[in-house]
C-alpha atoms as a PDB file:
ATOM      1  CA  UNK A   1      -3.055  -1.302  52.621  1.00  0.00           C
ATOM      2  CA  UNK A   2      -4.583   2.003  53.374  1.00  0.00           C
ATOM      3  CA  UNK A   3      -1.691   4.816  53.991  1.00  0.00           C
ATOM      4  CA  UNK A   4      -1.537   7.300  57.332  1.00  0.00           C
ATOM      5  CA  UNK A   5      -3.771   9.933  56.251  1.00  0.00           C
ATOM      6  CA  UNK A   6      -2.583  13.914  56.499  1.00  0.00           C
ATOM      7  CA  UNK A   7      -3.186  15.794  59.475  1.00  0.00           C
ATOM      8  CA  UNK A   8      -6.057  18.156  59.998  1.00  0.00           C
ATOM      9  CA  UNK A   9      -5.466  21.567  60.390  1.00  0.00           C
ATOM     10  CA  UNK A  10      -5.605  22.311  64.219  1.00  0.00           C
ATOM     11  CA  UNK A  11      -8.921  24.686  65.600  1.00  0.00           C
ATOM     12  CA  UNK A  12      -9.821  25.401  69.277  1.00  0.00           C
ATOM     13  CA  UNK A  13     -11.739  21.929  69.472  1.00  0.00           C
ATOM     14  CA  UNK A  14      -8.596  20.333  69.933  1.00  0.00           C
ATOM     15  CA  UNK A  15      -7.784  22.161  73.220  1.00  0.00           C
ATOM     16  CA  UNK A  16      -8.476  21.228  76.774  1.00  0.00           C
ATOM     17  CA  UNK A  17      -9.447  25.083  77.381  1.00  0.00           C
ATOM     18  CA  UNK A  18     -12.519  25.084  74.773  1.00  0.00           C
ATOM     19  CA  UNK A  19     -13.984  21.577  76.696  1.00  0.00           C
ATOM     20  CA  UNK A  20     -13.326  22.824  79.993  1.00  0.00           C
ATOM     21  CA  UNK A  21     -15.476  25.979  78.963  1.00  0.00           C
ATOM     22  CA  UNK A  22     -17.959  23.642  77.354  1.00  0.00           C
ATOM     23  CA  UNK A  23     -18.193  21.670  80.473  1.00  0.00           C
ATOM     24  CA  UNK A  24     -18.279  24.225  82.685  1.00  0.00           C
ATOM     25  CA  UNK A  25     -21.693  25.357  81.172  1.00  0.00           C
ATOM     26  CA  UNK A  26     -23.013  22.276  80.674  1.00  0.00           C
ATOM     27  CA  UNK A  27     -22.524  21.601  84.464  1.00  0.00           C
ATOM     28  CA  UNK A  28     -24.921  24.805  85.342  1.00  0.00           C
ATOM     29  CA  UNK A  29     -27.102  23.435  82.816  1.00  0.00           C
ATOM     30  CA  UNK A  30     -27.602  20.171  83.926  1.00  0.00           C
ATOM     31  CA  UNK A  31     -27.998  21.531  87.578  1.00  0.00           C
ATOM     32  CA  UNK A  32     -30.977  23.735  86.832  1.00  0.00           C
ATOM     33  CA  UNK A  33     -32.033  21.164  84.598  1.00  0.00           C
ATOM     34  CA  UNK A  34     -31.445  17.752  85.664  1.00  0.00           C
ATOM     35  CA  UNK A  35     -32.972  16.100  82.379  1.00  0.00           C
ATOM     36  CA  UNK A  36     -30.050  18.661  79.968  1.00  0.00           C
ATOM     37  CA  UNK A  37     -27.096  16.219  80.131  1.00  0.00           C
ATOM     38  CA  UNK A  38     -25.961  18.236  77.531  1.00  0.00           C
ATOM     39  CA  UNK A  39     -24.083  17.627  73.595  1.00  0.00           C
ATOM     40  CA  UNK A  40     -24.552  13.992  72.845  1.00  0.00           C
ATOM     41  CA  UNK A  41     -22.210  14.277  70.029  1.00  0.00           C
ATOM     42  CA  UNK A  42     -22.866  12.867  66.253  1.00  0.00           C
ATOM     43  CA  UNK A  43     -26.598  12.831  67.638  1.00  0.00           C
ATOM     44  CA  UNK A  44     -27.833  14.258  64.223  1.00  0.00           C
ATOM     45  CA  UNK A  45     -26.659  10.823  62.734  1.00  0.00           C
ATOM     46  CA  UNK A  46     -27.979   8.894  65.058  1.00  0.00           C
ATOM     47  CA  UNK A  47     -24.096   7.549  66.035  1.00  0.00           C
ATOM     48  CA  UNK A  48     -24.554   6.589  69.531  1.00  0.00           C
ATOM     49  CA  UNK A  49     -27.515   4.659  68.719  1.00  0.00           C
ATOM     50  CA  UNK A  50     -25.508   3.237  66.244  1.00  0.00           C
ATOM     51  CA  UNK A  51     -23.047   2.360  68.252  1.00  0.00           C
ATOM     52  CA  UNK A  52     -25.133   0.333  70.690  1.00  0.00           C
ATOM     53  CA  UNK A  53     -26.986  -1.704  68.301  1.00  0.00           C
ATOM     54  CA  UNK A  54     -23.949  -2.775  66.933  1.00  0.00           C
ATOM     55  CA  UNK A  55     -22.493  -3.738  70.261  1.00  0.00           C
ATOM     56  CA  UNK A  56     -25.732  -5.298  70.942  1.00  0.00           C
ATOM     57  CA  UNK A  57     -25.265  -7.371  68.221  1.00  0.00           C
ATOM     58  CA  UNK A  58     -21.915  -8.378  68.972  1.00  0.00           C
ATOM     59  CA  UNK A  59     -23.624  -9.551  72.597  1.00  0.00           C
ATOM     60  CA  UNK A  60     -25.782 -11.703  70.272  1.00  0.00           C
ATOM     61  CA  UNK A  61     -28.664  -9.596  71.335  1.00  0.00           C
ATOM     62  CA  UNK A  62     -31.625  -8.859  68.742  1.00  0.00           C
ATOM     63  CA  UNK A  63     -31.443  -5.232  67.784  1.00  0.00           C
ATOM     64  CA  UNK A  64     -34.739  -4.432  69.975  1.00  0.00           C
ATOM     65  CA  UNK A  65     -33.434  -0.950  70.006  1.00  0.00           C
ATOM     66  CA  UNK A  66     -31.755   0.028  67.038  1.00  0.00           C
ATOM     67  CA  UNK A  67     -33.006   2.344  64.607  1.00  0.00           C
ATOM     68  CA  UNK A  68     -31.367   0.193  61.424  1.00  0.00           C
ATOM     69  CA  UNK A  69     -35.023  -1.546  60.763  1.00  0.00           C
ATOM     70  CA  UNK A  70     -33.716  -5.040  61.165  1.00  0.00           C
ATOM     71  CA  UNK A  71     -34.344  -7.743  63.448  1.00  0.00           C
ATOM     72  CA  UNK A  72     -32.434 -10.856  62.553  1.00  0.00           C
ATOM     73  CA  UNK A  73     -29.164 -10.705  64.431  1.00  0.00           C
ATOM     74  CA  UNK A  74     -27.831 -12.864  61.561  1.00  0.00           C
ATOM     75  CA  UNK A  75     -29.141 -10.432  59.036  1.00  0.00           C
ATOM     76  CA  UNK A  76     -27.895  -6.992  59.583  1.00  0.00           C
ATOM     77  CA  UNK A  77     -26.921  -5.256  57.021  1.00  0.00           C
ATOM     78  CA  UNK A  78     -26.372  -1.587  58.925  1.00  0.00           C
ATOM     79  CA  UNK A  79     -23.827  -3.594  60.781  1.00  0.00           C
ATOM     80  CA  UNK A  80     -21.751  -5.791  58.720  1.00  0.00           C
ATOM     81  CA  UNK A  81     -18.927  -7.586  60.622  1.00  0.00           C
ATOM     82  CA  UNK A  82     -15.936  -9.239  59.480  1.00  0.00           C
ATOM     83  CA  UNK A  83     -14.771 -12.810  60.567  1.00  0.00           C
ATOM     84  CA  UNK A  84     -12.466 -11.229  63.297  1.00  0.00           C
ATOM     85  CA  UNK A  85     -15.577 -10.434  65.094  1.00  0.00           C
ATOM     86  CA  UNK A  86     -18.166 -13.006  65.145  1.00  0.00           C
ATOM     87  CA  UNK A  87     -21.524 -12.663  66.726  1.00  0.00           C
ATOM     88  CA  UNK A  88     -21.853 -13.186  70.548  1.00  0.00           C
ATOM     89  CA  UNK A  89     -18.131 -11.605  70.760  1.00  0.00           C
ATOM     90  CA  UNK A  90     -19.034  -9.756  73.621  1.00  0.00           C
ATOM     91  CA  UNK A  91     -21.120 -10.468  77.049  1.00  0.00           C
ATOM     92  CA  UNK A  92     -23.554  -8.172  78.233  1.00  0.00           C
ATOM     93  CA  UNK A  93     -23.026  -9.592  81.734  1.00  0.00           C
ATOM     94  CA  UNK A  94     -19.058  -9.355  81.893  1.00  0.00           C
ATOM     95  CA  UNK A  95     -17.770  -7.168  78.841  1.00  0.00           C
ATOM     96  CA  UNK A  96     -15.593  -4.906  80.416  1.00  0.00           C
ATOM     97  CA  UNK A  97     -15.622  -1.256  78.818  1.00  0.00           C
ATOM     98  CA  UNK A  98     -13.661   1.749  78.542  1.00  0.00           C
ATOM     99  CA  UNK A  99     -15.027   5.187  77.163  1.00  0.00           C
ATOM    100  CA  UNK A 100     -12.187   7.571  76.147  1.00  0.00           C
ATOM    101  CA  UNK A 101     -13.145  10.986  76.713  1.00  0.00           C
ATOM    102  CA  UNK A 102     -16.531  10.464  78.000  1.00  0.00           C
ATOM    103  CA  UNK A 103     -17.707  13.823  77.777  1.00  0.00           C
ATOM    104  CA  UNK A 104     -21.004  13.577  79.616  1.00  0.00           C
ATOM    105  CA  UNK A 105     -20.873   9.732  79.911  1.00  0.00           C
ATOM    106  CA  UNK A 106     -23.834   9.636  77.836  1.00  0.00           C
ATOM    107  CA  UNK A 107     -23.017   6.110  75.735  1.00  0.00           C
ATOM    108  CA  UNK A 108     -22.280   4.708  78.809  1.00  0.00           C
ATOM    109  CA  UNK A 109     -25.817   5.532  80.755  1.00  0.00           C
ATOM    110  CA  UNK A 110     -27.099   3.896  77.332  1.00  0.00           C
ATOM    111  CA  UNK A 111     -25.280   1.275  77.817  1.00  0.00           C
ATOM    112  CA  UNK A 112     -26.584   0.443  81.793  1.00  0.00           C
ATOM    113  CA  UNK A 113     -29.718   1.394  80.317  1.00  0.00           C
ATOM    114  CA  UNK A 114     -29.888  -1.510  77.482  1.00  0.00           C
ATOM    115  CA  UNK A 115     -28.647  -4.337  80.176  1.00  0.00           C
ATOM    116  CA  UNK A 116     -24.561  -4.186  79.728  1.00  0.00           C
ATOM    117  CA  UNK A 117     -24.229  -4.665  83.829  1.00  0.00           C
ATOM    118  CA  UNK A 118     -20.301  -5.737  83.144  1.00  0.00           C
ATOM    119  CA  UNK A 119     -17.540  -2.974  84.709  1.00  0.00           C
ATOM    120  CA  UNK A 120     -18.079   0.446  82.762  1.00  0.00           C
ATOM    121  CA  UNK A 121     -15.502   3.175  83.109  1.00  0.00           C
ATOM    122  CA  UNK A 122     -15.211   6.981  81.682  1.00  0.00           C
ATOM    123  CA  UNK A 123     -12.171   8.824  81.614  1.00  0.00           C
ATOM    124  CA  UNK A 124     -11.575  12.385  80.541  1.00  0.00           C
ATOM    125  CA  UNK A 125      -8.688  14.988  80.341  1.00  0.00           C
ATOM    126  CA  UNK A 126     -10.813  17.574  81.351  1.00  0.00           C
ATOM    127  CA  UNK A 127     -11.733  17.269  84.926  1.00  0.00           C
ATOM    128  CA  UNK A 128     -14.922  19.546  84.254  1.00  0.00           C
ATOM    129  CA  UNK A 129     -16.065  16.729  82.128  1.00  0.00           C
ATOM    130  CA  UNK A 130     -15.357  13.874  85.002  1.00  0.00           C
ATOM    131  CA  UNK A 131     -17.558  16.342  87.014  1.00  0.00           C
ATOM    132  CA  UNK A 132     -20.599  17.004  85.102  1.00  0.00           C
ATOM    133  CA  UNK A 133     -20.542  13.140  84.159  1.00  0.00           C
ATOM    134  CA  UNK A 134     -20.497  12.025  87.903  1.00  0.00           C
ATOM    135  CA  UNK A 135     -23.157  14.639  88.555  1.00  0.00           C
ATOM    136  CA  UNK A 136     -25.385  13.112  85.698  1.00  0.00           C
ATOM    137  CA  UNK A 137     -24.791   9.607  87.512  1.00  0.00           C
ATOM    138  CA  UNK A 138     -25.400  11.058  90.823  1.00  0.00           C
ATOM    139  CA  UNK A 139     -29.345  11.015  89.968  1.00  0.00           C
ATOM    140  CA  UNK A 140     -29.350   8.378  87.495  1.00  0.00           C
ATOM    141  CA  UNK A 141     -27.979   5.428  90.032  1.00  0.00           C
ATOM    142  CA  UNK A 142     -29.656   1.842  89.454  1.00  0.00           C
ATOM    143  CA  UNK A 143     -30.400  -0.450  92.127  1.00  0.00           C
ATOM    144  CA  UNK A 144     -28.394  -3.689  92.911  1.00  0.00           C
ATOM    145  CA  UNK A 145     -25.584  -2.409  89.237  1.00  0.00           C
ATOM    146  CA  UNK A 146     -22.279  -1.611  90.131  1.00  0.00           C
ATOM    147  CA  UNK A 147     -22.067   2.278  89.529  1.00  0.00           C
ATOM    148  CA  UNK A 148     -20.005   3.608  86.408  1.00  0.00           C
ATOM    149  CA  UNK A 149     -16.580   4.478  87.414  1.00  0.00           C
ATOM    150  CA  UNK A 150     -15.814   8.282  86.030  1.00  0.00           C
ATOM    151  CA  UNK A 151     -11.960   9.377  86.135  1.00  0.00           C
ATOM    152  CA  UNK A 152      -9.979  11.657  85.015  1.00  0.00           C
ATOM    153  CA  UNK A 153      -7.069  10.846  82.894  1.00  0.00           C
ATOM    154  CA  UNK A 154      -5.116  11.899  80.003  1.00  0.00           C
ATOM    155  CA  UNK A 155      -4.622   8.742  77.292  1.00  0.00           C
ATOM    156  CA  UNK A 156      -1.474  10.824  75.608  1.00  0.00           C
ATOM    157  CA  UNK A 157       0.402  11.994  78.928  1.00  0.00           C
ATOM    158  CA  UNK A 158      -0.881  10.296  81.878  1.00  0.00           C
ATOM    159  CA  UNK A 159      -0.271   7.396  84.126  1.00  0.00           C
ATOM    160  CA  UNK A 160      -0.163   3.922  83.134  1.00  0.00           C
ATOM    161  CA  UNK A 161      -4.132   2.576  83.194  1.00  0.00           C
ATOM    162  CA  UNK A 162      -4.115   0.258  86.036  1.00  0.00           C
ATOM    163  CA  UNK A 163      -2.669   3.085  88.428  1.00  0.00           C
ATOM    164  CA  UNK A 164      -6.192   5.277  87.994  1.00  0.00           C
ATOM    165  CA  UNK A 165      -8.456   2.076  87.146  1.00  0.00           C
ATOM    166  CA  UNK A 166      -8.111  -1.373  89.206  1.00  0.00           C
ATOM    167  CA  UNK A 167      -7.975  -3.481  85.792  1.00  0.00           C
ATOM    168  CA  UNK A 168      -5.036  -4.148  83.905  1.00  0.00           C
ATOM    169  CA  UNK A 169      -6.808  -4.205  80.455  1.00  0.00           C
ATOM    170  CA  UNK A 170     -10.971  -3.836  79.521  1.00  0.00           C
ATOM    171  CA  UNK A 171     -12.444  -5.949  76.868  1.00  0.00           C
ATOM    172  CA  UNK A 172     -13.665  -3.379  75.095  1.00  0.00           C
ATOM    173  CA  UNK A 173     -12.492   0.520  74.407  1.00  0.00           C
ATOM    174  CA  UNK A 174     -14.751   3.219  72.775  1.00  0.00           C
ATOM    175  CA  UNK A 175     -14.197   6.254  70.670  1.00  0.00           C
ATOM    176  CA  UNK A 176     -17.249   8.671  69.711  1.00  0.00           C
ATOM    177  CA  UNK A 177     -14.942  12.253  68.468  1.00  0.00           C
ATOM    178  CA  UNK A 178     -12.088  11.890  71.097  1.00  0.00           C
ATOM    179  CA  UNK A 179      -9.207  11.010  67.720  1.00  0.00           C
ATOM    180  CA  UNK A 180     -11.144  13.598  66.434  1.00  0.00           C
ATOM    181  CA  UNK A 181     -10.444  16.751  69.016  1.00  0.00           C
ATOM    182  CA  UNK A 182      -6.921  14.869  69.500  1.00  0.00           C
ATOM    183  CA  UNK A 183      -6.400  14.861  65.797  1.00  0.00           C
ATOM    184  CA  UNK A 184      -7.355  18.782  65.866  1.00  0.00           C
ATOM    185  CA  UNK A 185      -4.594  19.491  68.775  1.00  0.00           C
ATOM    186  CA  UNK A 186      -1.579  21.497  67.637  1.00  0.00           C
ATOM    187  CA  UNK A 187       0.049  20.247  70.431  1.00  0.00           C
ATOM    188  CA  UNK A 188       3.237  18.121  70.123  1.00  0.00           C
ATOM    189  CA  UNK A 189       4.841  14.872  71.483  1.00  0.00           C
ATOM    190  CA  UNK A 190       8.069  16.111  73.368  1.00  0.00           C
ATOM    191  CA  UNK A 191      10.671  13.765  72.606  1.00  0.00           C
ATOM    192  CA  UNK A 192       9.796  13.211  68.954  1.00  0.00           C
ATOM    193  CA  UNK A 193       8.370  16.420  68.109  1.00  0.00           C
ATOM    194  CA  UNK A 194       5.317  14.813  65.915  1.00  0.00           C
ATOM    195  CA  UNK A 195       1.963  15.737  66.066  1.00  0.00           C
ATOM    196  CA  UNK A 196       0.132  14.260  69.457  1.00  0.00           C
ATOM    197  CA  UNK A 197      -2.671  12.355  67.449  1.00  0.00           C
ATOM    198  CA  UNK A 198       0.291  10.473  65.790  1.00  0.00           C
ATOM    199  CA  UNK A 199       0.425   8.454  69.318  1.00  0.00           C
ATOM    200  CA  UNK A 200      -2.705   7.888  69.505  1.00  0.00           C
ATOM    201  CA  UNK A 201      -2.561   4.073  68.047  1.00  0.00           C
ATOM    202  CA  UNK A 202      -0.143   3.149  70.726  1.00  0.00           C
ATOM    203  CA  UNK A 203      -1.649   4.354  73.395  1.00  0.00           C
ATOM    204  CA  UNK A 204      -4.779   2.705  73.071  1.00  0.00           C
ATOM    205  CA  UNK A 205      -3.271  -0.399  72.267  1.00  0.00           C
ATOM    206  CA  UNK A 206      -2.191  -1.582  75.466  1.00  0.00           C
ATOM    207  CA  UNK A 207      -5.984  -0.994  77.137  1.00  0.00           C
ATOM    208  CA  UNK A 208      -6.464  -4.074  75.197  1.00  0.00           C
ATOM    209  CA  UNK A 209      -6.289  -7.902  75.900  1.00  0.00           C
ATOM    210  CA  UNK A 210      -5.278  -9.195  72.247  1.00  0.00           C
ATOM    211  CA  UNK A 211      -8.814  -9.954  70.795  1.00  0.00           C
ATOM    212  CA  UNK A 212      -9.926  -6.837  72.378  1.00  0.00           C
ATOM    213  CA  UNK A 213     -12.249  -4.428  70.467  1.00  0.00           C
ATOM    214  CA  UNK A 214     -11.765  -0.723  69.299  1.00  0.00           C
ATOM    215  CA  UNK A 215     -15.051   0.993  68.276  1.00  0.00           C
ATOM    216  CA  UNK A 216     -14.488   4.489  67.174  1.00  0.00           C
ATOM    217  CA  UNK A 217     -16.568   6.814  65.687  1.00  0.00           C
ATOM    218  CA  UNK A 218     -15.457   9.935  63.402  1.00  0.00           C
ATOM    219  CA  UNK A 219     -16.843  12.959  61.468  1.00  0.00           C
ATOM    220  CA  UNK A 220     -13.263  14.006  60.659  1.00  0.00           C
ATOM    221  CA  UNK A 221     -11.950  10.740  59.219  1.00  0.00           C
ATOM    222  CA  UNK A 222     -13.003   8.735  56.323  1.00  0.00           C
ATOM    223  CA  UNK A 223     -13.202   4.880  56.901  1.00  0.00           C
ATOM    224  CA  UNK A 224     -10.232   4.282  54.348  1.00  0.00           C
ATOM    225  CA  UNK A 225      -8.362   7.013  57.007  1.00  0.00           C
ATOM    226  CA  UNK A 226      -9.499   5.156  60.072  1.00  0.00           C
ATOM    227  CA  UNK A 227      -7.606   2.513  58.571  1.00  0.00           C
ATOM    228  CA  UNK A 228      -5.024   4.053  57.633  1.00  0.00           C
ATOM    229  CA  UNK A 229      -4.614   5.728  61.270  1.00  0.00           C
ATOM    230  CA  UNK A 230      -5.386   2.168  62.957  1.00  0.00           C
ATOM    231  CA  UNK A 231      -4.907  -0.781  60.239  1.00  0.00           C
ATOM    232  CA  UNK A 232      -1.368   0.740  58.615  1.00  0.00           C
ATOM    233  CA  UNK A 233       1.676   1.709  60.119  1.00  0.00           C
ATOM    234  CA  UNK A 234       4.044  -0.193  62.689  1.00  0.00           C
ATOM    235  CA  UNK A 235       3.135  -2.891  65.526  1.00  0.00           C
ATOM    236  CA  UNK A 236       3.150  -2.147  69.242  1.00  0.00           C
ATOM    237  CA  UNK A 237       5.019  -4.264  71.369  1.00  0.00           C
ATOM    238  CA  UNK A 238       4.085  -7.049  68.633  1.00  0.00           C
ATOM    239  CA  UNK A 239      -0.010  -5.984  68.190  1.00  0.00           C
ATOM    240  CA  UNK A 240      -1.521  -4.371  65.951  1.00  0.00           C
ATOM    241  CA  UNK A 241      -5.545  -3.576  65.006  1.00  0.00           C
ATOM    242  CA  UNK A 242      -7.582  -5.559  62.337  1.00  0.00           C
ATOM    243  CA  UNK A 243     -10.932  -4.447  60.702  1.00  0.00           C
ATOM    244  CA  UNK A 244     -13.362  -6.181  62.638  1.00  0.00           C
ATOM    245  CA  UNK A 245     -16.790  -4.606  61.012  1.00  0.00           C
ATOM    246  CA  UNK A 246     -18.559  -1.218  60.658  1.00  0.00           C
ATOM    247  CA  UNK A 247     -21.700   0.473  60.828  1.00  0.00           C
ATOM    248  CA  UNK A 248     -23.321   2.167  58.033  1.00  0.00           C
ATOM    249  CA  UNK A 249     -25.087   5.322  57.686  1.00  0.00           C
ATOM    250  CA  UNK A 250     -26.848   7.028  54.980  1.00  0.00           C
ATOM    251  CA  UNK A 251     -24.872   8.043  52.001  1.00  0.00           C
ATOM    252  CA  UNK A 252     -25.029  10.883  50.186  1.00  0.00           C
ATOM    253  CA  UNK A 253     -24.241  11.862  46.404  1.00  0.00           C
ATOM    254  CA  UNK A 254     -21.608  14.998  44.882  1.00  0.00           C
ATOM    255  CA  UNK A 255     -19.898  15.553  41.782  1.00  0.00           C
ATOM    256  CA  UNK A 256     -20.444  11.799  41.201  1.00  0.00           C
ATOM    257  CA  UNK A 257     -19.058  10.449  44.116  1.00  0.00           C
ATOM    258  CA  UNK A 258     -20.641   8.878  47.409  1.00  0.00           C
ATOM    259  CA  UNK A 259     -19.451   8.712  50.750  1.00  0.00           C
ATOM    260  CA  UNK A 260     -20.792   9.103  54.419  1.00  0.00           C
ATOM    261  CA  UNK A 261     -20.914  12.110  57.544  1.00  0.00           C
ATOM    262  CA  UNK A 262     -19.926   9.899  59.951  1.00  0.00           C
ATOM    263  CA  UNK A 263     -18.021   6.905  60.189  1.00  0.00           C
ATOM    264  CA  UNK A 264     -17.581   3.755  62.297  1.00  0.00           C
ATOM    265  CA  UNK A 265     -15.409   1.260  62.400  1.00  0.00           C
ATOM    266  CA  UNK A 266     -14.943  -1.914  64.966  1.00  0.00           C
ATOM    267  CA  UNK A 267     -10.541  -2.839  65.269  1.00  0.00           C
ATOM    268  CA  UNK A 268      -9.464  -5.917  66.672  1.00  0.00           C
ATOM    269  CA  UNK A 269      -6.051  -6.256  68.490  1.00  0.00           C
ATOM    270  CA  UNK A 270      -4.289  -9.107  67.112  1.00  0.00           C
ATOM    271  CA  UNK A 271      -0.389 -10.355  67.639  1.00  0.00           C
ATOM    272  CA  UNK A 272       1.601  -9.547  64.591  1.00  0.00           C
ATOM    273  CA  UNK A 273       3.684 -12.263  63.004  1.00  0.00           C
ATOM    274  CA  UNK A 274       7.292 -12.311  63.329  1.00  0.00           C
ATOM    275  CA  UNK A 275       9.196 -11.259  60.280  1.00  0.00           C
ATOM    276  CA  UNK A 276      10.617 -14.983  59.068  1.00  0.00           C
ATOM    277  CA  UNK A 277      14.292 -14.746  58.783  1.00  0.00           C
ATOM    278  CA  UNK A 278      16.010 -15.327  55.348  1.00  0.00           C
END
């Protein structure tokens, strides 16, 4: 089983005043400019795209718009799933989802765009995020879809989810760099004094029914340190996450060894066995 990986030394990326800033800008931006939504993050890998293919695949939905070169949804090989996650896992129609820290909302307008019409929410700590992202929707709006819900709301120190969101779990919860500012935080967890990324498991844990989906999407983290930050480690309240299936992008070659820029991996919440007594 893959250990808890070290933790990255912190930088200014991992406070809310440098995405505020960001936001900020990107709000004046987008106002002069109504087609700058600004960063789409990982966009050089083509991760969102990514992203959606695979979650198009999991709706049993042939890969019309991925970039992977495939189109047999049985035959994928960019997006190779484990049993935990068959095919047609997910509805298009119903698939509840959950973007932590939304940023601009960007995967979610992708996702409207591609036919997910199911409940799609965006949540943020930074509030100028939750602004430019409902600004973006504000001239983006589809007839007869229900509107994506944009809130603010900090995962680590906030509110239970159903007191900012009318749903007690979503089906589905996505990641694209948010454990990676988080893991870049100096901050600390109050009564234990540990490192604020170390809760990170646990928090997102609840959001999910068990058999609920984790997709998350790093350029800080190895896939063998996703799983160690998701995979190893203790249970909450009985659950844990599973590999479920990943995406892959190109490799790359140095001093003999090969590896990827980004990764993505798909986590499953499952119950965890009791221990058996002896």
């Amino acid at each position: 089983m893959a250990e808890k990986p070290k933790h990255l030394d912190p930088s200014e990326l991992g406070t809310r005043e440098y995405w505020d800033k960001l936001y900020t800008t990107e709000i004046a931006n987008n106002a002069a400019d109504p087609d700058d939504i600004g960063t789409v993050w990982f966009d050089d890998s083509g991760a969102e795209e990514k992203m959606l293919a695979f979650l198009d695949r999991l709706a049993g939905v042939s890969p019309d718009h991925s970039d992977s070169g495939t189109s047999d949804t049985d035959n994928t090989p960019d997006f190779p799933l484990l049993p935990a996650a068959p095919a047609a896992a997910l509805s298009r129609e119903t698939t509840s989802i959950l973007d932590l820290g939304c940023g601009n909302g960007s995967i979610l307008f992708s996702l409207r765009s591609r036919g997910w019409s199911g409940p799609l929410y965006g949540v943020d700590y930074s509030a100028h995020s939750i602004s430019l992202a409902s600004q973006i929707a504000a001239s983006r709006a589809l007839p007869d879809v229900a509107p994506i819900v944009f809130t603010e709301w900090d995962l680590l120190s906030g509110p239970p989810l159903p007191t900012i969101l009318p749903v007690q779990t979503v089906d589905l919860v996505l990641d694209k760099g948010t454990f990676d500012a988080i893991s870049l935080s100096d901050a600390t967890e109050p009564s234990s004094g540990r490192r604020v990324c170390e809760g990170y498991k646990e928090r997102v844990l609840p959001l999910l029914p068990v058999g609920g989906l984790f997709l998350i999407t790093s350029c800080n983290w190895t896939e063998e340190e996703l799983r160690g930050w998701f995979v190893a480690g203790e249970s909450v309240e009985d659950a844990t996450f599973e590999e479920a299936g990943r995406v892959k992008y190109r490799t790359f070659s140095f001093g003999g060894i090969s590896g990827q820029t980004i990764s993505t991996l798909c986590f499953r919440k499952i119950l965890t066995k009791p221990s058996s007594s002896t």
